[in-house]
N, C-alpha and C. Protein backbone atom coordinates (compact mmCIF):
# COMPACT_ATOMS: atom_id res chain seq x y z
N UNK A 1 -4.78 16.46 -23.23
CA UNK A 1 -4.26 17.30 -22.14
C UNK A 1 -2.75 17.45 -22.32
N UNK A 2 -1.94 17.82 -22.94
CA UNK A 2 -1.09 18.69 -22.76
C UNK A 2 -0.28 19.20 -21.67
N UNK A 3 -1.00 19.53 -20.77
CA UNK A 3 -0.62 19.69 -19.25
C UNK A 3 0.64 18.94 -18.93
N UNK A 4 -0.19 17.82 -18.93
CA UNK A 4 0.41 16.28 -18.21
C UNK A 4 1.07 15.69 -19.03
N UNK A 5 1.44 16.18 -20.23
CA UNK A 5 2.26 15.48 -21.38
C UNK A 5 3.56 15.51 -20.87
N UNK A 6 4.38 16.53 -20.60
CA UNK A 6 5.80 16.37 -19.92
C UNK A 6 5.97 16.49 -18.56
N UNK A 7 4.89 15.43 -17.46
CA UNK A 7 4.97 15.20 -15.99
C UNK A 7 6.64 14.91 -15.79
N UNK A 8 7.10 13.48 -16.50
CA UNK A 8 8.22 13.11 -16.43
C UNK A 8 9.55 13.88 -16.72
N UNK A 9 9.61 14.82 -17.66
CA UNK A 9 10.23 15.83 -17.53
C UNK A 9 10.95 16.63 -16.62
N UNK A 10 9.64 17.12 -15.77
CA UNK A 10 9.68 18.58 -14.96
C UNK A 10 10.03 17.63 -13.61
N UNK A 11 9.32 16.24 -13.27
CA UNK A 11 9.76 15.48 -12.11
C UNK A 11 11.27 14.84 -12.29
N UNK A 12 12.16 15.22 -13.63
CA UNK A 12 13.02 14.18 -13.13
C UNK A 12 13.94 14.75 -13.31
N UNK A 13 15.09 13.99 -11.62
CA UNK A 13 15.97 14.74 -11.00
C UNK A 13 17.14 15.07 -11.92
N UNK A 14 18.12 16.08 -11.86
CA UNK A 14 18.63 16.33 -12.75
C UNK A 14 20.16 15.71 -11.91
N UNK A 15 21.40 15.53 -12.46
CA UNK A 15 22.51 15.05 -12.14
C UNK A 15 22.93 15.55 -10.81
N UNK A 16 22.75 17.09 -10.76
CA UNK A 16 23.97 18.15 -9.30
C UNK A 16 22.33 16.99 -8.50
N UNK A 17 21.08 17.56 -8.58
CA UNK A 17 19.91 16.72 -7.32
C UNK A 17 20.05 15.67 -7.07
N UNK A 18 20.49 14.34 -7.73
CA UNK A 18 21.23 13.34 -8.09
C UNK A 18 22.31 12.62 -6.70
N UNK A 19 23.08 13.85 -7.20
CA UNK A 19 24.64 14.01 -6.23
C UNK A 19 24.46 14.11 -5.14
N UNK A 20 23.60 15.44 -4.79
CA UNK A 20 23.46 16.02 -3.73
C UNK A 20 22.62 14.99 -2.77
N UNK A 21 21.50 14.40 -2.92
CA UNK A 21 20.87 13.45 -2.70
C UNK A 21 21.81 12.14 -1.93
N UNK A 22 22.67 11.82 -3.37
CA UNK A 22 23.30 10.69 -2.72
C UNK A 22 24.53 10.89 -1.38
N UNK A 23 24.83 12.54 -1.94
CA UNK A 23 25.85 12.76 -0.11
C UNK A 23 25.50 13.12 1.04
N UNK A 24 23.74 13.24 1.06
CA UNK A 24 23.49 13.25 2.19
C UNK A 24 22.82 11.59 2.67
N UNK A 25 22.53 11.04 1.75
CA UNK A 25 22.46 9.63 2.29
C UNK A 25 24.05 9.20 2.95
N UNK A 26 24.70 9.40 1.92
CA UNK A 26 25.91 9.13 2.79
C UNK A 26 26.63 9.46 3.99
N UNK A 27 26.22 10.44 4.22
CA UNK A 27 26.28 11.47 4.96
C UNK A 27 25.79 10.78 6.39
N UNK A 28 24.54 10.56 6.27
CA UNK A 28 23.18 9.88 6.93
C UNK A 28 23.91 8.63 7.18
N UNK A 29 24.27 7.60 6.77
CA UNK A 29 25.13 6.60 6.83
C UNK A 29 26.72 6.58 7.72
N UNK A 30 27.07 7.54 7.11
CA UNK A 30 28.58 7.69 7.83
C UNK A 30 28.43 7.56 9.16
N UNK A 31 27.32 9.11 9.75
CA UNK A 31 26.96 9.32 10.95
C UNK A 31 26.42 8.33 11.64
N UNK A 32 25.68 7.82 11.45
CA UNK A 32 24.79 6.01 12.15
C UNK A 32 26.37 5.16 12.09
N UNK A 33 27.32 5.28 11.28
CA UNK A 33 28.38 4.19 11.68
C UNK A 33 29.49 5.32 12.76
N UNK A 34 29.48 6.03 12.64
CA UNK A 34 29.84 7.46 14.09
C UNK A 34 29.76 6.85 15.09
N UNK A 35 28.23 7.30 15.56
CA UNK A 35 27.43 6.76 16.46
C UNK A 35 27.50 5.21 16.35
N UNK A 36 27.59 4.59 16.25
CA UNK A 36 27.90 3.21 16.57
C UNK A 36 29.16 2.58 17.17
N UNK A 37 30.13 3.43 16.23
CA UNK A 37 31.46 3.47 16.98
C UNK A 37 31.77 4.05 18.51
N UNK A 38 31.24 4.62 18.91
CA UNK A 38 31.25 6.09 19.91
C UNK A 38 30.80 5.04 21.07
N UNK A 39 29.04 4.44 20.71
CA UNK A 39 28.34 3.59 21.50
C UNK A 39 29.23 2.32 22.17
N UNK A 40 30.06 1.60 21.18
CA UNK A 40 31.26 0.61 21.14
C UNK A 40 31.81 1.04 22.27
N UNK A 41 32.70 2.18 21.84
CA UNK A 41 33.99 2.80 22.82
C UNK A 41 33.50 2.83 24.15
N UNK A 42 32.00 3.39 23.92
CA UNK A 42 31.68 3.58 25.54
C UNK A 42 31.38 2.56 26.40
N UNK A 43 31.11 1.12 25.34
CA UNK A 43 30.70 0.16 26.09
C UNK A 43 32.48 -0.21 26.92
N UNK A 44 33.10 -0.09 25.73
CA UNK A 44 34.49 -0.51 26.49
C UNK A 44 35.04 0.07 27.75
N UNK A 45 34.63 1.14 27.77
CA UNK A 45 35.25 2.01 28.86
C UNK A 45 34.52 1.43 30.17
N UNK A 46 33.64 1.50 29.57
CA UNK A 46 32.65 1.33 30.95
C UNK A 46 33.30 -0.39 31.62
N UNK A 47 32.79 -1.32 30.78
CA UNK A 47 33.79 -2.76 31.25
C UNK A 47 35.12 -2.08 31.26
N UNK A 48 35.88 -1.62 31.65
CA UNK A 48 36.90 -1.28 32.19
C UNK A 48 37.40 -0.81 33.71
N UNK A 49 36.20 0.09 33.29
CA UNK A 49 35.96 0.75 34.53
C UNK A 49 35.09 0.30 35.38
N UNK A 50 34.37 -1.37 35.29
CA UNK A 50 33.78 -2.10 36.28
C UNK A 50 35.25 -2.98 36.86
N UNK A 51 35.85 -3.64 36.14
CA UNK A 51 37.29 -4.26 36.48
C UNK A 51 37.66 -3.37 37.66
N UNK A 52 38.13 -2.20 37.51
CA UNK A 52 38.53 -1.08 38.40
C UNK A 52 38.46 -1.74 40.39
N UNK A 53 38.95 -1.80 41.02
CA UNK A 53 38.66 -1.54 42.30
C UNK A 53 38.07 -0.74 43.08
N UNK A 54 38.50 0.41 42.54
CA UNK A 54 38.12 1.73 43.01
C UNK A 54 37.73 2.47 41.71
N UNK A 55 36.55 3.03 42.21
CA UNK A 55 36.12 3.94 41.38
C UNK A 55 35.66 5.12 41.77
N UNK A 56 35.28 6.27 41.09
CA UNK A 56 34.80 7.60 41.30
C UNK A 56 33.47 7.30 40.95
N UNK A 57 32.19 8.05 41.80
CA UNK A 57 30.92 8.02 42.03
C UNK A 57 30.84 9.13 40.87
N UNK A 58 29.04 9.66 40.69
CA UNK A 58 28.84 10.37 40.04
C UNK A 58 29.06 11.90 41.27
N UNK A 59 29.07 11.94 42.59
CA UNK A 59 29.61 13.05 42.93
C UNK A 59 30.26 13.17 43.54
N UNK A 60 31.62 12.35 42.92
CA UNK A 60 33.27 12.39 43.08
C UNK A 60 33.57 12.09 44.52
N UNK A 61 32.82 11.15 44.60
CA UNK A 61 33.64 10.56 46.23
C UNK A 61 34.20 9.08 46.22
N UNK A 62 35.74 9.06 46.49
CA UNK A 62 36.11 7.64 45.91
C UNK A 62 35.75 6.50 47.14
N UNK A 63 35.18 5.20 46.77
CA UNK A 63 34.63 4.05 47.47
C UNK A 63 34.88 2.79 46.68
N UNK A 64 35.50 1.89 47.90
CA UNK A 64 35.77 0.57 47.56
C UNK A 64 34.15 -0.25 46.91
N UNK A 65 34.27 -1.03 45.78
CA UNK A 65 33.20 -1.60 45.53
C UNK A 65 32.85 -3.10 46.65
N UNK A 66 32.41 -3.00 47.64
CA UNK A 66 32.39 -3.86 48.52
C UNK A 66 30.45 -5.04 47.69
N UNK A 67 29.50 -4.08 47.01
CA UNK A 67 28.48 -5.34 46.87
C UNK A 67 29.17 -6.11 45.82
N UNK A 68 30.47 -5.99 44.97
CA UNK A 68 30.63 -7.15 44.13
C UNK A 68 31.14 -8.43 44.10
């Protein structure tokens, strides 16, 4: 069979598929460490903004935190 004589050939990736491949893994990577950073920041803000005395509600009416 003949056919199937150069499978490995026609399946294998060539250098630019290679590249391209590896910058969207990276790519894929960068973004998940993005998002991780972002998640971080927000945790900070937020413990910040429990410290706070006063804070703004979600429909902007300011109130002393009296259950803490």
């Amino acid at each position: 069979m003949k056919l199937f004589a150069n499978w490995h050939v026609a399946n294998h990736a060539d250098a630019k598929d290679r590249r391209d491949r590896f910058m969207f893994i990276l790519l894929a990577i960068a973004m998940m460490i993005a998002m991780m950073v972002s998640a971080f920041l927000m945790l900070i803000e937020e413990n910040k903004k429990r410290k706070a005395p006063v804070r703004t509600s979600r429909f902007g009416v300011y109130h002393h935190r009296i259950d803490l």
